[in-house]
PDB file of N, CA and C in Angstrom:
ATOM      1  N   UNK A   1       5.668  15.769 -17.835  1.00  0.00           N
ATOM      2  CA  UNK A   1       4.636  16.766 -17.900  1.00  0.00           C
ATOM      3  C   UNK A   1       4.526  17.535 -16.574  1.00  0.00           C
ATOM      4  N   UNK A   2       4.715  16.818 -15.713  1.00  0.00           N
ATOM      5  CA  UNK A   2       4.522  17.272 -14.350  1.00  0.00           C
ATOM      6  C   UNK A   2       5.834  18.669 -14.088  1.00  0.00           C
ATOM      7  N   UNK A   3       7.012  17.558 -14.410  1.00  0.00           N
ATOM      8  CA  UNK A   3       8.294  18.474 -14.160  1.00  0.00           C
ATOM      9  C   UNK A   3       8.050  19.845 -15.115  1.00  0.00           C
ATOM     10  N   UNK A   4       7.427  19.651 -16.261  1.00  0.00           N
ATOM     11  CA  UNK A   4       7.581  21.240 -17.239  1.00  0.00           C
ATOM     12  C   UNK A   4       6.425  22.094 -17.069  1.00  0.00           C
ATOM     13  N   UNK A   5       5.158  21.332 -15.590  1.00  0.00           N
ATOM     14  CA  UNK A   5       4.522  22.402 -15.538  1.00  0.00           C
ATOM     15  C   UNK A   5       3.144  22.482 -16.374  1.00  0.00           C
ATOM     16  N   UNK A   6       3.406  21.604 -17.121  1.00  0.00           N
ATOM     17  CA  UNK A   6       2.152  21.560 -18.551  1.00  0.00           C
ATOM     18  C   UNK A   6       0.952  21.202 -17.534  1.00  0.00           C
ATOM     19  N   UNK A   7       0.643  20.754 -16.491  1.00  0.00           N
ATOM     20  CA  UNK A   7      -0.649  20.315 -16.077  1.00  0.00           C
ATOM     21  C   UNK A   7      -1.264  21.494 -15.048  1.00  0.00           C
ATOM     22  N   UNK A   8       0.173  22.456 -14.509  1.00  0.00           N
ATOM     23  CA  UNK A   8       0.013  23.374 -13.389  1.00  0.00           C
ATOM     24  C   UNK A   8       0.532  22.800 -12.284  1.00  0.00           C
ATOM     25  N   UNK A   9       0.743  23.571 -11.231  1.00  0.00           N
ATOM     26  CA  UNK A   9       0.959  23.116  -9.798  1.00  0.00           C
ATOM     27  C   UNK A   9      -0.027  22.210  -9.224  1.00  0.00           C
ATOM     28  N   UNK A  10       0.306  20.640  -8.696  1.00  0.00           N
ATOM     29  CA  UNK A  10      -0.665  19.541  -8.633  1.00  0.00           C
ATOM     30  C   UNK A  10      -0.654  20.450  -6.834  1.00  0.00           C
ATOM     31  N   UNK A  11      -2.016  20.092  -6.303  1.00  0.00           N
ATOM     32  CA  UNK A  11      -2.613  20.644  -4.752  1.00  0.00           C
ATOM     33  C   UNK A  11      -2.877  19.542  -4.189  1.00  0.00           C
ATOM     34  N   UNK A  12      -3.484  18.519  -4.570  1.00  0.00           N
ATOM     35  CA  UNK A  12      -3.453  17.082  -4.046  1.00  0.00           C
ATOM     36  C   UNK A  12      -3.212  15.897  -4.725  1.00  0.00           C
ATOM     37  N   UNK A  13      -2.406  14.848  -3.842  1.00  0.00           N
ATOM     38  CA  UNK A  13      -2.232  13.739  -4.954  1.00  0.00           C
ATOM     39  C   UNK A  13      -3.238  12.328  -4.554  1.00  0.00           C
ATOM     40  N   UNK A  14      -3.156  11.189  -5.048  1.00  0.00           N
ATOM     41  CA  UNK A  14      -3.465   9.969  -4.653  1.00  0.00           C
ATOM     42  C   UNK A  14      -2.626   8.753  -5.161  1.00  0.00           C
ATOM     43  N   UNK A  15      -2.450   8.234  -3.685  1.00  0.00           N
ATOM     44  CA  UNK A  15      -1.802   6.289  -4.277  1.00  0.00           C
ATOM     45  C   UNK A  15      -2.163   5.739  -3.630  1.00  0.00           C
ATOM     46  N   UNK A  16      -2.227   4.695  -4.350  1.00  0.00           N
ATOM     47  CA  UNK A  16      -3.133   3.310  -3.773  1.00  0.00           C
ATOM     48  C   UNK A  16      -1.910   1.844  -4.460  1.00  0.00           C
ATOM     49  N   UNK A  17      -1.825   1.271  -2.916  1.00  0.00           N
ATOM     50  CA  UNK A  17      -1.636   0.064  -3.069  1.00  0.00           C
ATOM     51  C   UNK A  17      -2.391  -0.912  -2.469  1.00  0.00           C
ATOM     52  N   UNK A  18      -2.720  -2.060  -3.429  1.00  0.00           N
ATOM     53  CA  UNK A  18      -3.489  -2.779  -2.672  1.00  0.00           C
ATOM     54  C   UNK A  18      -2.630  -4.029  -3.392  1.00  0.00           C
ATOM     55  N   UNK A  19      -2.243  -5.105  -2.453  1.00  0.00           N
ATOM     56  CA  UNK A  19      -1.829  -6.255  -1.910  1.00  0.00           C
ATOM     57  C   UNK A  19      -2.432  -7.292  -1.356  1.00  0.00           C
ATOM     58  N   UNK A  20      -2.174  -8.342  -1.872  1.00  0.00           N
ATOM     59  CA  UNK A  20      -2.699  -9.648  -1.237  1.00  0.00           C
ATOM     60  C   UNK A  20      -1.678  -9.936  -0.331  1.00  0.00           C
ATOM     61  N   UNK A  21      -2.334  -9.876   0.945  1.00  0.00           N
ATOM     62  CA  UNK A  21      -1.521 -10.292   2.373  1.00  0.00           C
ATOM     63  C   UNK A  21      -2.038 -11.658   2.510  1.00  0.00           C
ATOM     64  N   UNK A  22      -1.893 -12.619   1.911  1.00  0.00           N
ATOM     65  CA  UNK A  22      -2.735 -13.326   1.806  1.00  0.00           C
ATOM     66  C   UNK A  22      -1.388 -14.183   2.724  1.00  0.00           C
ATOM     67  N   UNK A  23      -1.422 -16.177   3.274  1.00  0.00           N
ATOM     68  CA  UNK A  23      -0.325 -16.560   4.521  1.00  0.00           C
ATOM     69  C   UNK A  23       0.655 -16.985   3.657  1.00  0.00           C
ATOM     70  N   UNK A  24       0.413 -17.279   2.337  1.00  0.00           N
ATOM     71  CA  UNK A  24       2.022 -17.507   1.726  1.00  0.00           C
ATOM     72  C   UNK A  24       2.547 -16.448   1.136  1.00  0.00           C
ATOM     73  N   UNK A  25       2.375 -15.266   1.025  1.00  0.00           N
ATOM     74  CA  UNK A  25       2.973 -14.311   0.627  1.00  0.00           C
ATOM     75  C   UNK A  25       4.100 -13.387   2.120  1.00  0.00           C
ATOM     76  N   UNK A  26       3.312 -13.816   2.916  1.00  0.00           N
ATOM     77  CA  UNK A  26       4.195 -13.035   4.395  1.00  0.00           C
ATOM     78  C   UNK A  26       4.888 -14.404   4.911  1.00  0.00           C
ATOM     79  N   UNK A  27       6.251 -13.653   5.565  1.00  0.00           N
ATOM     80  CA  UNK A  27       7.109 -14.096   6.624  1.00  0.00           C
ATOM     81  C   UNK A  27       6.422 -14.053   8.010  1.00  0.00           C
ATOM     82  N   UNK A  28       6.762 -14.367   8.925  1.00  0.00           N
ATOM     83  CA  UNK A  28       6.941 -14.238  10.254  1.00  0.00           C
ATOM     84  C   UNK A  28       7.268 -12.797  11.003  1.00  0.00           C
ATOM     85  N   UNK A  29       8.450 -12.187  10.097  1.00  0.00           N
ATOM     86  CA  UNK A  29       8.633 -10.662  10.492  1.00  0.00           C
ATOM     87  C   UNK A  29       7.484  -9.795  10.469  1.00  0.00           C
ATOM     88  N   UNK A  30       6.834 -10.357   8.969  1.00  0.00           N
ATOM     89  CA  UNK A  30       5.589  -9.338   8.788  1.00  0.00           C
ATOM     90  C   UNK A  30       4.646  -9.311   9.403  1.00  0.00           C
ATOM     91  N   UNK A  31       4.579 -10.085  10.208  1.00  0.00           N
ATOM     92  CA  UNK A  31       3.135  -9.850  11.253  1.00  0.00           C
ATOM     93  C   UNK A  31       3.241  -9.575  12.812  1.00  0.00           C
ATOM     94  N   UNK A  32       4.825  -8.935  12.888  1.00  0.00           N
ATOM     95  CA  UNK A  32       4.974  -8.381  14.059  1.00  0.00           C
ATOM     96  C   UNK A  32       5.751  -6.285  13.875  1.00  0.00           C
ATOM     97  N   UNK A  33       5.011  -5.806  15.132  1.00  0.00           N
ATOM     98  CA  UNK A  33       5.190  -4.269  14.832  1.00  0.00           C
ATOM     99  C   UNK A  33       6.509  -4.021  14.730  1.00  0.00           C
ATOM    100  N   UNK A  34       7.294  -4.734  16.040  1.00  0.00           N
ATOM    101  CA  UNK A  34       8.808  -4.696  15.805  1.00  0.00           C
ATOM    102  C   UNK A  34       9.464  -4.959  14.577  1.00  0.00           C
ATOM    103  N   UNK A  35       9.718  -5.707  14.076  1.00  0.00           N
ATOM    104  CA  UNK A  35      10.227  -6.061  13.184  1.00  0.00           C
ATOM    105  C   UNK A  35       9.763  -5.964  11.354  1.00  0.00           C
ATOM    106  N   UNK A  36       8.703  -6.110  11.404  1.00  0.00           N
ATOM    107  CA  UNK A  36       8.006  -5.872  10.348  1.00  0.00           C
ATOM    108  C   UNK A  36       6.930  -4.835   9.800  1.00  0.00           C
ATOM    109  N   UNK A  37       6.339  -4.054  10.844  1.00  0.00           N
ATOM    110  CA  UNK A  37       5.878  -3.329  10.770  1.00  0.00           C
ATOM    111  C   UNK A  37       4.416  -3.064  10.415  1.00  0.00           C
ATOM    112  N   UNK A  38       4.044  -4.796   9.255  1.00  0.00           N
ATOM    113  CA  UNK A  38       2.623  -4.564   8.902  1.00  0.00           C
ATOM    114  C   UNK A  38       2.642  -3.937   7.577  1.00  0.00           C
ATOM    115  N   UNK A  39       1.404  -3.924   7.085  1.00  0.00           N
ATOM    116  CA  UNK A  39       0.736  -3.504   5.773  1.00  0.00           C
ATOM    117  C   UNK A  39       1.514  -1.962   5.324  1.00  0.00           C
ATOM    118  N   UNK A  40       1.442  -1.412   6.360  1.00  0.00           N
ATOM    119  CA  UNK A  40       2.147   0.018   5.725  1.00  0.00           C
ATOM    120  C   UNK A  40       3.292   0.063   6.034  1.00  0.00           C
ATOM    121  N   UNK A  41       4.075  -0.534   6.481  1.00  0.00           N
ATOM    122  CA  UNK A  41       5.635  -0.366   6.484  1.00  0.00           C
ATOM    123  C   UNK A  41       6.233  -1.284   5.742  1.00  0.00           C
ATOM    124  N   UNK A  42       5.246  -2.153   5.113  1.00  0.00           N
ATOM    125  CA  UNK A  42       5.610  -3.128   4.286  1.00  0.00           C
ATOM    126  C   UNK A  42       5.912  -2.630   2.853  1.00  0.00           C
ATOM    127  N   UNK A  43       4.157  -2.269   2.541  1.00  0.00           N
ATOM    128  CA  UNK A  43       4.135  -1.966   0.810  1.00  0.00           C
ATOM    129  C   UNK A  43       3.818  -0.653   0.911  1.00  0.00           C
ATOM    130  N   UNK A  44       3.207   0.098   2.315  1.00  0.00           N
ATOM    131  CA  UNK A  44       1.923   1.280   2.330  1.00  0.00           C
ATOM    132  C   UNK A  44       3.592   2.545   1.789  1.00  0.00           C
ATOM    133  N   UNK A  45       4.649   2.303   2.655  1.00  0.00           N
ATOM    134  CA  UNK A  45       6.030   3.285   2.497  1.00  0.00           C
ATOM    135  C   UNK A  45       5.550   3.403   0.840  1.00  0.00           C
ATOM    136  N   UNK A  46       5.288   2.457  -0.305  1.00  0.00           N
ATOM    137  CA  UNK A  46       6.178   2.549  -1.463  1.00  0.00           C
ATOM    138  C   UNK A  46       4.767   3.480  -2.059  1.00  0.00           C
ATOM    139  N   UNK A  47       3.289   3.615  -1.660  1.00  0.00           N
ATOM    140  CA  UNK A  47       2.619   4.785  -2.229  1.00  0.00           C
ATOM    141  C   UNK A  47       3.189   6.028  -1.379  1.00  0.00           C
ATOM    142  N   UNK A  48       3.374   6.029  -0.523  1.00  0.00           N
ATOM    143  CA  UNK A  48       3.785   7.395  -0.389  1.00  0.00           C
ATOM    144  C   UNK A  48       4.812   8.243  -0.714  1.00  0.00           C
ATOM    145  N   UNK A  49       5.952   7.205  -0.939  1.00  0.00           N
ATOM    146  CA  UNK A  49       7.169   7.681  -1.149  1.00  0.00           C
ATOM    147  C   UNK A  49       7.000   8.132  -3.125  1.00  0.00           C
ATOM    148  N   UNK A  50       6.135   7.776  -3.519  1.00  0.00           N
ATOM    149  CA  UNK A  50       5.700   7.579  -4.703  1.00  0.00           C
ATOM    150  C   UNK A  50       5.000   8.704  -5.261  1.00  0.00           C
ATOM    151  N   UNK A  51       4.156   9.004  -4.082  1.00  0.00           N
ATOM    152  CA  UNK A  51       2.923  10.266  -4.297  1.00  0.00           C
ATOM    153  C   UNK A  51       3.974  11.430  -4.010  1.00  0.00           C
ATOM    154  N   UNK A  52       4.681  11.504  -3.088  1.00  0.00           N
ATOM    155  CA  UNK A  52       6.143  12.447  -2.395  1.00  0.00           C
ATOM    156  C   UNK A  52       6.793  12.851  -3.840  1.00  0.00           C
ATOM    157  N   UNK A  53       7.080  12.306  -4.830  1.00  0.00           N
ATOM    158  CA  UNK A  53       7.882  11.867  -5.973  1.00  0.00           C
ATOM    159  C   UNK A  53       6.912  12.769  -7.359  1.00  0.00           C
ATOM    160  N   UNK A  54       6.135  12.640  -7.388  1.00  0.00           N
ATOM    161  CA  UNK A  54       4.872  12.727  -8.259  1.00  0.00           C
ATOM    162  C   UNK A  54       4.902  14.339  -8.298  1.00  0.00           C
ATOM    163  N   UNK A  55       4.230  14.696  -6.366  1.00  0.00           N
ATOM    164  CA  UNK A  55       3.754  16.059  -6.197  1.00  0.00           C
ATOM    165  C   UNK A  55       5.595  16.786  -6.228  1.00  0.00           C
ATOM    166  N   UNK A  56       6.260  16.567  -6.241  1.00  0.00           N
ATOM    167  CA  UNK A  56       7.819  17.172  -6.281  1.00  0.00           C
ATOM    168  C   UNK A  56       7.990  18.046  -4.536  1.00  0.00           C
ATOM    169  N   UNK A  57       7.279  17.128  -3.352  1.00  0.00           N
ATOM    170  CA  UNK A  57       6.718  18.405  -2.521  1.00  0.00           C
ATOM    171  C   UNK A  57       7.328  17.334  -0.887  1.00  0.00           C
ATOM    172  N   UNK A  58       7.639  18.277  -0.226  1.00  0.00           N
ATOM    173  CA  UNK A  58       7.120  17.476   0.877  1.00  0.00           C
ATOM    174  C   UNK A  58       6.198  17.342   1.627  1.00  0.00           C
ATOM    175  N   UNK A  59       6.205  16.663   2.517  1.00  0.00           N
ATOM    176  CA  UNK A  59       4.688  15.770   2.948  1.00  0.00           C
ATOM    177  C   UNK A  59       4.648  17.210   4.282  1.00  0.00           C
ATOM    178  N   UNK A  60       3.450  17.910   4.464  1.00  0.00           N
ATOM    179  CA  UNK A  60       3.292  18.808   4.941  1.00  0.00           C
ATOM    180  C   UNK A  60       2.343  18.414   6.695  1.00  0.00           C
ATOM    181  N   UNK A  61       1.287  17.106   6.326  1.00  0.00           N
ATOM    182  CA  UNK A  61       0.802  16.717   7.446  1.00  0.00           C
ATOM    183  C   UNK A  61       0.535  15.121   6.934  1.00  0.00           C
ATOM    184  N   UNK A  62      -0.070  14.378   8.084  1.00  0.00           N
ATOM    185  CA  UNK A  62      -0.542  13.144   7.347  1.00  0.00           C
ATOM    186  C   UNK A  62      -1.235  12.187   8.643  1.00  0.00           C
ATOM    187  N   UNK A  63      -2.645  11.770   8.703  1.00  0.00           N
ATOM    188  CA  UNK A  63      -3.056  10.983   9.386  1.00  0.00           C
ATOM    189  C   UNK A  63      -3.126   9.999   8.925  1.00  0.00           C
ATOM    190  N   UNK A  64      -3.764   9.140  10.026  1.00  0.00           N
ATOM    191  CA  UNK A  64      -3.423   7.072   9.474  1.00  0.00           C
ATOM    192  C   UNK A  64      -4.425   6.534  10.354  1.00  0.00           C
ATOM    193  N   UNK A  65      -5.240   5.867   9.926  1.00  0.00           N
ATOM    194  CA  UNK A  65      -5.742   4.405  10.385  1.00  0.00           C
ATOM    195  C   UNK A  65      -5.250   3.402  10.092  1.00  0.00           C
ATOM    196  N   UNK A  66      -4.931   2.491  11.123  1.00  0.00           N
ATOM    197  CA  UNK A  66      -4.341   1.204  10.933  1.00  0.00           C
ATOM    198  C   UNK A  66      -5.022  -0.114  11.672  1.00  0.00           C
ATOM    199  N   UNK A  67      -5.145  -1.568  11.373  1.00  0.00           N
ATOM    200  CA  UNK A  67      -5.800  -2.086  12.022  1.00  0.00           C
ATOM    201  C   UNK A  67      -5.375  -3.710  11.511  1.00  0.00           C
ATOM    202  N   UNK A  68      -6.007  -4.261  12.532  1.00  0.00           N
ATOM    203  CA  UNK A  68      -5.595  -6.198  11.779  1.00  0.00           C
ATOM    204  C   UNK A  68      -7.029  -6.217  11.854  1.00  0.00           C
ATOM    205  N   UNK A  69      -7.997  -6.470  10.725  1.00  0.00           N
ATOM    206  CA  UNK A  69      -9.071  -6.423  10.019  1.00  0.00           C
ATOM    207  C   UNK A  69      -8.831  -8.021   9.783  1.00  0.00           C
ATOM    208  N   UNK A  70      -8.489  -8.157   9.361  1.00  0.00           N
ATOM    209  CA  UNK A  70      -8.681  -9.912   8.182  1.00  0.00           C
ATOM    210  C   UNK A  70      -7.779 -11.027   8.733  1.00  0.00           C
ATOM    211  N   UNK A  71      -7.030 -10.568   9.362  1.00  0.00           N
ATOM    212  CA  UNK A  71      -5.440 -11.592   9.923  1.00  0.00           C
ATOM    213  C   UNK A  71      -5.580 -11.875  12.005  1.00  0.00           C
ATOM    214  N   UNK A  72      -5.210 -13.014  12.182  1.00  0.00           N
ATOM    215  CA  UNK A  72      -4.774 -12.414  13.456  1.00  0.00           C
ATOM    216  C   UNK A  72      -3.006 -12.474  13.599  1.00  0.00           C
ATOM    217  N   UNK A  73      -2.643 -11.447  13.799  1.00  0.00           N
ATOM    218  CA  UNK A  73      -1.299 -10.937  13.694  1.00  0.00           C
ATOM    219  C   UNK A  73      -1.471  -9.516  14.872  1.00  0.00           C
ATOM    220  N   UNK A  74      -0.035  -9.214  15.235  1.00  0.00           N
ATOM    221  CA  UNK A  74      -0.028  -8.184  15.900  1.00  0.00           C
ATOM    222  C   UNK A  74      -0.097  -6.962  14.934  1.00  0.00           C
ATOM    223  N   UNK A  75       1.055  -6.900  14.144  1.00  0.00           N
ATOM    224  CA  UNK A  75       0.930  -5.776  12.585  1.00  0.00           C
ATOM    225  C   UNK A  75      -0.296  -5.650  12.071  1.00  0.00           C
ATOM    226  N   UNK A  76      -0.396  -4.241  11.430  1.00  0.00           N
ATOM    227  CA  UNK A  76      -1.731  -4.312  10.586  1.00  0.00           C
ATOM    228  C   UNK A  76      -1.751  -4.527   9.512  1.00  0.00           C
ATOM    229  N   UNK A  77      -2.850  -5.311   8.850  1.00  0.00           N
ATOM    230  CA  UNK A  77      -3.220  -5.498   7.842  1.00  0.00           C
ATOM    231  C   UNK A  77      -4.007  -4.862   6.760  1.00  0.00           C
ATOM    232  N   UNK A  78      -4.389  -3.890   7.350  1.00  0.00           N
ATOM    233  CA  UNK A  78      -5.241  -2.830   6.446  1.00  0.00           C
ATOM    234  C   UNK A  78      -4.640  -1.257   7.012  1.00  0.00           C
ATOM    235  N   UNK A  79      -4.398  -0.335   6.365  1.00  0.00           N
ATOM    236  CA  UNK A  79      -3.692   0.734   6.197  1.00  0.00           C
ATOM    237  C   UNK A  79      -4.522   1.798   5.343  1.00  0.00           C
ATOM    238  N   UNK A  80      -4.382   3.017   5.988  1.00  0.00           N
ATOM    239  CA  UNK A  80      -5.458   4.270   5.264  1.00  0.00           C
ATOM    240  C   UNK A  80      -4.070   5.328   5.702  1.00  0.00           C
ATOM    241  N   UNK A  81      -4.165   6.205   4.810  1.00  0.00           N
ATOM    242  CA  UNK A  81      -3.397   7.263   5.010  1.00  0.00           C
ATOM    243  C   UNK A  81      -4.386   8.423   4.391  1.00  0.00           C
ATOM    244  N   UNK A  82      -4.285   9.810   5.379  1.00  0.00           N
ATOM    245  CA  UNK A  82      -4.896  10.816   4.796  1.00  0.00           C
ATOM    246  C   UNK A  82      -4.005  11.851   4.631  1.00  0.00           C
TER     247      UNK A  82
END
């Protein structure tokens, strides 16, 4: 529907992943920036690359909050993209 146009040109999109980072679901990699990157380089890549996919567009700007909220780890655990 999107590709033939039937809905119109989309102007903004939204994705949401939400994940249990919960300690048996992560490695060791995942809770360092080097190597693992954290909540958004983990799962946060697969909404955007997703929403990227959706709008047929490229990503024009994009801010981020990131933070270890719930974990102590160096990586973050909670991820916002605007």
């Amino acid at each position: 529907m999107l590709e033939e146009g039937a809905l119109g040109r989309p102007l903004i999109g939204s994705s949401w992943i939400i994940k249990l980072w919960m300690e048996h679901n992560r490695r060791d990699w995942h809770l360092r920036k080097t190597t693992g990157g954290g909540m958004l380089l983990t799962a946060g890549i697969h909404a955007l690359d997703r929403l990227v996919w959706l709008m047929d567009d490229d990503v024009v700007s994009v801010s981020a909050m990131l933070g270890a909220k719930f974990h102590d780890q160096e990586a973050d655990d909670t991820a916002l993209l605007g």
